[in-house]
PDB file of N, CA and C in Angstrom:
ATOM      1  N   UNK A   1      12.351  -3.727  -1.907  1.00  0.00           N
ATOM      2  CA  UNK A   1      11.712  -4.987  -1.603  1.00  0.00           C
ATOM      3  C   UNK A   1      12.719  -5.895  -0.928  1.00  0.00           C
ATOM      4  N   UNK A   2      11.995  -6.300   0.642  1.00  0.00           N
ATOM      5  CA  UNK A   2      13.609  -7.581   1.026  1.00  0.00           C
ATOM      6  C   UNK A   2      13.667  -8.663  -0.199  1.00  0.00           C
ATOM      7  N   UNK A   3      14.653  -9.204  -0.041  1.00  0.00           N
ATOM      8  CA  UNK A   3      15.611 -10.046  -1.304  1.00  0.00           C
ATOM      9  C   UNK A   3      14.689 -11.706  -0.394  1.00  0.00           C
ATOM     10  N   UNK A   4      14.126 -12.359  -1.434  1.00  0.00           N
ATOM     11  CA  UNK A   4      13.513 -13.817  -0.984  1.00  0.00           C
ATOM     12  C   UNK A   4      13.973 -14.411  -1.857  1.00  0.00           C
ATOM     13  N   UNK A   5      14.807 -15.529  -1.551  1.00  0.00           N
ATOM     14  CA  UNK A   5      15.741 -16.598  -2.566  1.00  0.00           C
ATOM     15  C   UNK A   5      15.151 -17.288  -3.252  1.00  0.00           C
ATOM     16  N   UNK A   6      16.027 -18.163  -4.095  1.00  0.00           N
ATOM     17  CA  UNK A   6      15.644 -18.919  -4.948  1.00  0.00           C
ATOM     18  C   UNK A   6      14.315 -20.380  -4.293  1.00  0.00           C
ATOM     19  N   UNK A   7      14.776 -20.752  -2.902  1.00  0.00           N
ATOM     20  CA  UNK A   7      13.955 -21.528  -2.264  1.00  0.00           C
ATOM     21  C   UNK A   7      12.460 -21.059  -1.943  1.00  0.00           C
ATOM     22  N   UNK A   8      12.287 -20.032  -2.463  1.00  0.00           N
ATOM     23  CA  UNK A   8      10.795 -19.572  -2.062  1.00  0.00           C
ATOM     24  C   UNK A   8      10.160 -20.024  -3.228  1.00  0.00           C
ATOM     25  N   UNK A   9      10.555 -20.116  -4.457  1.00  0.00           N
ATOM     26  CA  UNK A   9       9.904 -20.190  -5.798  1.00  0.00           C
ATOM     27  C   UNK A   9       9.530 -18.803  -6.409  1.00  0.00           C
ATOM     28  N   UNK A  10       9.490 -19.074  -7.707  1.00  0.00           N
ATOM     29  CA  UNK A  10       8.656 -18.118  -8.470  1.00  0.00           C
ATOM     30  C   UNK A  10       7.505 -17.524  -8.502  1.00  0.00           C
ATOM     31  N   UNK A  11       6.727 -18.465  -8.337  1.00  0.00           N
ATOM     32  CA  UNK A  11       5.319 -17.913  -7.966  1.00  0.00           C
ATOM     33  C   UNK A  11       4.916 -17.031  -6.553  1.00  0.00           C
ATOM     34  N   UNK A  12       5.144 -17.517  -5.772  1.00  0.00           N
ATOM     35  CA  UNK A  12       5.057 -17.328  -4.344  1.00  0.00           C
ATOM     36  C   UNK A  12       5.856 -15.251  -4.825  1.00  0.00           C
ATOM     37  N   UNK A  13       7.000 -15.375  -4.805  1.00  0.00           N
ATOM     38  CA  UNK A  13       8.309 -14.262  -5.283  1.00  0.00           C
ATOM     39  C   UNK A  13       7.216 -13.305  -6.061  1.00  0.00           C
ATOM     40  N   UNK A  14       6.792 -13.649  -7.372  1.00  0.00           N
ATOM     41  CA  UNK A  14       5.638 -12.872  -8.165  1.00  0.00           C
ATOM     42  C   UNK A  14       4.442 -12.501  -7.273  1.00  0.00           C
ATOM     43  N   UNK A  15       4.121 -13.324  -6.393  1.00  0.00           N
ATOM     44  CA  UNK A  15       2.649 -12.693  -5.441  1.00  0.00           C
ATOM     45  C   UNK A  15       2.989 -11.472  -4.627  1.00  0.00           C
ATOM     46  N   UNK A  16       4.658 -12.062  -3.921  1.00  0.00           N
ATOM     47  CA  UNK A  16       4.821 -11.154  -2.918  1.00  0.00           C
ATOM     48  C   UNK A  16       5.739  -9.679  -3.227  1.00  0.00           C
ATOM     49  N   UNK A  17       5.602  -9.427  -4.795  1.00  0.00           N
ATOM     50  CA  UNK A  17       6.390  -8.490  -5.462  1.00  0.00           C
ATOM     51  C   UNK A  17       4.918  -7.659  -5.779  1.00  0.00           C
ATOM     52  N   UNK A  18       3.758  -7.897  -6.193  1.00  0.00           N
ATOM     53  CA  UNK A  18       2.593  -7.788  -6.729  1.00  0.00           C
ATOM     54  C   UNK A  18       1.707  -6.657  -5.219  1.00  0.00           C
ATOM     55  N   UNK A  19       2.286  -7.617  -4.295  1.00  0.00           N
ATOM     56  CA  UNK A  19       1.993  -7.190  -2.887  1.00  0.00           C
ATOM     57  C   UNK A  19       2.192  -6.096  -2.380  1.00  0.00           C
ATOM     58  N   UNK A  20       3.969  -5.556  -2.792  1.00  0.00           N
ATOM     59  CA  UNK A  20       4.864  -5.036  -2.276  1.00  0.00           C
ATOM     60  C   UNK A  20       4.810  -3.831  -3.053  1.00  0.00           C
ATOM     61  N   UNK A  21       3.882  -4.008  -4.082  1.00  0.00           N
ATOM     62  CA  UNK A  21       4.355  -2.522  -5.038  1.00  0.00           C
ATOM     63  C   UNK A  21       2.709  -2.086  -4.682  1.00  0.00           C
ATOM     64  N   UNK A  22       1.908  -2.487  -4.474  1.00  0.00           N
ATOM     65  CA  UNK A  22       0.821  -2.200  -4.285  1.00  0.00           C
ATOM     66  C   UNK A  22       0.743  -1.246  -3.035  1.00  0.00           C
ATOM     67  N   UNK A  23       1.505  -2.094  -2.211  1.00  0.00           N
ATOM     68  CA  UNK A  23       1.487  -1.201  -0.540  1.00  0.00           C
ATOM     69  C   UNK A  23       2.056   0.105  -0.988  1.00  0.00           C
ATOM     70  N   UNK A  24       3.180   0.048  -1.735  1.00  0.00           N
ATOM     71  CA  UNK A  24       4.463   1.224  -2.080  1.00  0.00           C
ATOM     72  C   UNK A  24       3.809   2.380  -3.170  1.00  0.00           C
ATOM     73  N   UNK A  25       2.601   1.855  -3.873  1.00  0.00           N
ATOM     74  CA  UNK A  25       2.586   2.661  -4.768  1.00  0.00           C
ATOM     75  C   UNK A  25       1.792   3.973  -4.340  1.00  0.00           C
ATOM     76  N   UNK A  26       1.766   5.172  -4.837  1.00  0.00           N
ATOM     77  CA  UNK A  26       1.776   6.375  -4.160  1.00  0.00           C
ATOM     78  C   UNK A  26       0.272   7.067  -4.480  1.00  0.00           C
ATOM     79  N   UNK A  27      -0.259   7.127  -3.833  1.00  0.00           N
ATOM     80  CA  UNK A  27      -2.293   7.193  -3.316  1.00  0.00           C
ATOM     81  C   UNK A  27      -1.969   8.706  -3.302  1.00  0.00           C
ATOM     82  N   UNK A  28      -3.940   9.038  -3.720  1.00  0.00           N
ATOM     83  CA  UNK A  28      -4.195  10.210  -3.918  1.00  0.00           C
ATOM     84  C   UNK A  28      -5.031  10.087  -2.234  1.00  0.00           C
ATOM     85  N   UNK A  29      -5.481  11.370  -1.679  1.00  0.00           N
ATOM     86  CA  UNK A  29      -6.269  11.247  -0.666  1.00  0.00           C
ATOM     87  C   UNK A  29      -7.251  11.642  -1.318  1.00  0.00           C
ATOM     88  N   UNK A  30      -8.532  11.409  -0.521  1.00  0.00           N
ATOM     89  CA  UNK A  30      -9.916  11.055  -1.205  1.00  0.00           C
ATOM     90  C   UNK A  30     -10.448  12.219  -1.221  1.00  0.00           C
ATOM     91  N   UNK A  31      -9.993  13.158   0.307  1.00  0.00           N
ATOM     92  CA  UNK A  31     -10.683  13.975   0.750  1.00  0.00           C
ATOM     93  C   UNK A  31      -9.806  15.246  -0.417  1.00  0.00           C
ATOM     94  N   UNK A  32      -8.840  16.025   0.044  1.00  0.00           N
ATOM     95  CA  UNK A  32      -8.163  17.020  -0.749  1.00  0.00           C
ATOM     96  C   UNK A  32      -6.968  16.666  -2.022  1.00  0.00           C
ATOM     97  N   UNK A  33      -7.006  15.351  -2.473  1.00  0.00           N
ATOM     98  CA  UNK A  33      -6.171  14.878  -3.591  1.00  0.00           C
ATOM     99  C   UNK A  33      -4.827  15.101  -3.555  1.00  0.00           C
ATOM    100  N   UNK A  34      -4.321  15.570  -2.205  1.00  0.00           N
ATOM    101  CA  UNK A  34      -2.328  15.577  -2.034  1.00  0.00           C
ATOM    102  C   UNK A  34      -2.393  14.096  -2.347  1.00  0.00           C
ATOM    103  N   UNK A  35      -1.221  13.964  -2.644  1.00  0.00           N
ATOM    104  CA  UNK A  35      -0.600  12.689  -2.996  1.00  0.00           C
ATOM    105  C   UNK A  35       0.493  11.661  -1.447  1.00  0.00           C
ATOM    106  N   UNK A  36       0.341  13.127  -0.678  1.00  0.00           N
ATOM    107  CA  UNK A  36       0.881  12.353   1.025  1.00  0.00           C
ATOM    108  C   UNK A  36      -0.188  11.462   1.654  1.00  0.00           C
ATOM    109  N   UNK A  37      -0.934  10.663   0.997  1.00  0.00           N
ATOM    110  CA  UNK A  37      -1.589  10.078   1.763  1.00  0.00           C
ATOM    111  C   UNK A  37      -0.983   8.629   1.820  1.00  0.00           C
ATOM    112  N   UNK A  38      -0.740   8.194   3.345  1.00  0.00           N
ATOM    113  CA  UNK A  38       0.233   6.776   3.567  1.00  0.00           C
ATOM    114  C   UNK A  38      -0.388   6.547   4.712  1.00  0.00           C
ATOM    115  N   UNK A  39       0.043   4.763   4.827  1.00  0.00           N
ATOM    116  CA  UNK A  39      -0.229   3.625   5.738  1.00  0.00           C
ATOM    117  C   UNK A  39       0.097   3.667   6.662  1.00  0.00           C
ATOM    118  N   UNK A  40      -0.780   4.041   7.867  1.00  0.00           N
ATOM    119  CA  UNK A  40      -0.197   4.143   9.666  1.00  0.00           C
ATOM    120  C   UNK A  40       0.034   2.780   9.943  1.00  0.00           C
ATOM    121  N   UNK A  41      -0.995   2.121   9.991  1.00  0.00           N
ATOM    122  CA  UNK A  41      -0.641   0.503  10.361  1.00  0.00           C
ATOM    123  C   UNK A  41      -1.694  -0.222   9.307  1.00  0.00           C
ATOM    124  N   UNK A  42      -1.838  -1.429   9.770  1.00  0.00           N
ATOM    125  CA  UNK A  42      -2.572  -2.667   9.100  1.00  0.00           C
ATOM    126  C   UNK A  42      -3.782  -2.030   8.754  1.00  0.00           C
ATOM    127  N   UNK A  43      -4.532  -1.596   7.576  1.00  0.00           N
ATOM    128  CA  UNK A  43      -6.361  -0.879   7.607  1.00  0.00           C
ATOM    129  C   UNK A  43      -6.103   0.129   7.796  1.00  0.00           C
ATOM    130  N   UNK A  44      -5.302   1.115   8.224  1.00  0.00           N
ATOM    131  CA  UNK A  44      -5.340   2.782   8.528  1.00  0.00           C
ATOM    132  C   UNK A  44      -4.559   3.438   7.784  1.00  0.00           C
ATOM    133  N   UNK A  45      -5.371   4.518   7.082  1.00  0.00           N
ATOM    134  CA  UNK A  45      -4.685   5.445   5.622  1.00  0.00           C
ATOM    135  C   UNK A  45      -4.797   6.605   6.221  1.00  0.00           C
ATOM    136  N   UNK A  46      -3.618   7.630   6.363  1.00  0.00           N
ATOM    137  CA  UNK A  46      -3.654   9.062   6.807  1.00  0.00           C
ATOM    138  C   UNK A  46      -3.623   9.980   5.714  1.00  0.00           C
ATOM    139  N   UNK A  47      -3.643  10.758   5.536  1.00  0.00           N
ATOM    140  CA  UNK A  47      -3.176  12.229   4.488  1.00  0.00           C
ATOM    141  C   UNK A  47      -2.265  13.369   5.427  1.00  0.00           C
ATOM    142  N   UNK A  48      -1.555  13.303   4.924  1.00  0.00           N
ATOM    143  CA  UNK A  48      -0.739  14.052   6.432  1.00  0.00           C
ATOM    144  C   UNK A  48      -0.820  15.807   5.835  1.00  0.00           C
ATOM    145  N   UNK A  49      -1.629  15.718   4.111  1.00  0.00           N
ATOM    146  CA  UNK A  49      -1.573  17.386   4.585  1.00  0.00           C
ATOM    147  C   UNK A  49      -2.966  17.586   5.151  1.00  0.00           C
ATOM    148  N   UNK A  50      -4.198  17.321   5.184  1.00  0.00           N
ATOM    149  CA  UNK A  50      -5.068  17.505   5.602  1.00  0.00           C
ATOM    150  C   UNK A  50      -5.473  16.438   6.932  1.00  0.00           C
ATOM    151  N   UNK A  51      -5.042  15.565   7.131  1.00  0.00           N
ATOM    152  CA  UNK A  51      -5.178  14.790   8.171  1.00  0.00           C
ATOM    153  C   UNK A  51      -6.340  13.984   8.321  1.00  0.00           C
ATOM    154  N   UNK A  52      -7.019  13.454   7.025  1.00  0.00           N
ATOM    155  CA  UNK A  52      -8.349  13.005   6.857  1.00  0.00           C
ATOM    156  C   UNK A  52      -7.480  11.520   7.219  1.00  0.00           C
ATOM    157  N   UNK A  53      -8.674  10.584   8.010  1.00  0.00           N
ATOM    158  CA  UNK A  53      -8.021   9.140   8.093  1.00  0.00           C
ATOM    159  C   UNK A  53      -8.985   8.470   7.506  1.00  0.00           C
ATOM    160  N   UNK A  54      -9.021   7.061   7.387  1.00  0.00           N
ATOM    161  CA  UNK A  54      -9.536   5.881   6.544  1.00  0.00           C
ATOM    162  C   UNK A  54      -9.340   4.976   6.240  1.00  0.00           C
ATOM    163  N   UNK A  55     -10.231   3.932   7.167  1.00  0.00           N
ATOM    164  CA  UNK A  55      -9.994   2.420   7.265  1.00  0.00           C
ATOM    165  C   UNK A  55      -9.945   1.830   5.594  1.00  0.00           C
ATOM    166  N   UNK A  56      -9.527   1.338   5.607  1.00  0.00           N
ATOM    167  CA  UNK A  56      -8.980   0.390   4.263  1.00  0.00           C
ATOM    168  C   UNK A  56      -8.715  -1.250   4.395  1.00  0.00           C
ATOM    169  N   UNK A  57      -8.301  -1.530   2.866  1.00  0.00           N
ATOM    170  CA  UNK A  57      -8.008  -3.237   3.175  1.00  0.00           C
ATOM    171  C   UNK A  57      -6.257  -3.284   3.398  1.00  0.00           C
ATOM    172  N   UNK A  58      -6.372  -4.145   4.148  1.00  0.00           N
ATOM    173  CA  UNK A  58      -4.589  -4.104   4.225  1.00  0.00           C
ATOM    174  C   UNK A  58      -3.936  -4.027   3.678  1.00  0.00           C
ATOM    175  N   UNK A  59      -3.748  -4.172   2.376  1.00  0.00           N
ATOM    176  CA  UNK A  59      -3.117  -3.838   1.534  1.00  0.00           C
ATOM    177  C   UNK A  59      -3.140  -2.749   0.251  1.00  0.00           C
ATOM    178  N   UNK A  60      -4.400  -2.795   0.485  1.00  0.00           N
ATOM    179  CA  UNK A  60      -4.773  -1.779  -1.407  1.00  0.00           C
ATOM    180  C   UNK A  60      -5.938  -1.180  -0.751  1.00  0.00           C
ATOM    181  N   UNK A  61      -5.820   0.313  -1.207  1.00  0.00           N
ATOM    182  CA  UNK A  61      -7.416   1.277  -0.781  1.00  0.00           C
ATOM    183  C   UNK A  61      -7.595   1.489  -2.420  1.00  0.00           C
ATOM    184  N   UNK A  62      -7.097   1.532  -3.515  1.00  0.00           N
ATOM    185  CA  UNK A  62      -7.553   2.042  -4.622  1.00  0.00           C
ATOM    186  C   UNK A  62      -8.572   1.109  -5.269  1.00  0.00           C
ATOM    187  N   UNK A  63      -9.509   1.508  -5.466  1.00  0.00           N
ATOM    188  CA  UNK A  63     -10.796   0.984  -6.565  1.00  0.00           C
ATOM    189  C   UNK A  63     -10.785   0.541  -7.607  1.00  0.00           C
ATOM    190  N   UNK A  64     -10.782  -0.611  -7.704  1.00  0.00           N
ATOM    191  CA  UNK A  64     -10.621  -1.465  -8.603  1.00  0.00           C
ATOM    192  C   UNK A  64     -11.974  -2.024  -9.318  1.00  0.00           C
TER     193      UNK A  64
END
């Protein structure tokens, strides 16, 4: 995670840590369940062993 100082505050620091592990944390693919499934850009989820793609929210595809 980049390092955001003490001038950002706490709260703000807690949102964008909340953010950061969400993007990072490691997705099943929908289609064949490898666990290589990662973020091409902003909305786009690949599976790189089967190559299934899938628009998403920018930040989080898991179902909540």
């Amino acid at each position: 995670m980049p390092n955001l100082g003490v001038k950002y505050g706490l709260t703000l620091r807690r949102r964008y840590l909340s953010v950061w592990n969400r993007l990072k944390k490691k997705r099943a693919c929908p289609k064949c369940g490898s666990t290589h499934f990662r973020r091409l850009v902003i909305g786009v989820w690949e599976c790189e062993k089967c190559g299934y793609k899938v628009a998403g929210d920018a930040y989080d595809l898991v179902q909540e």
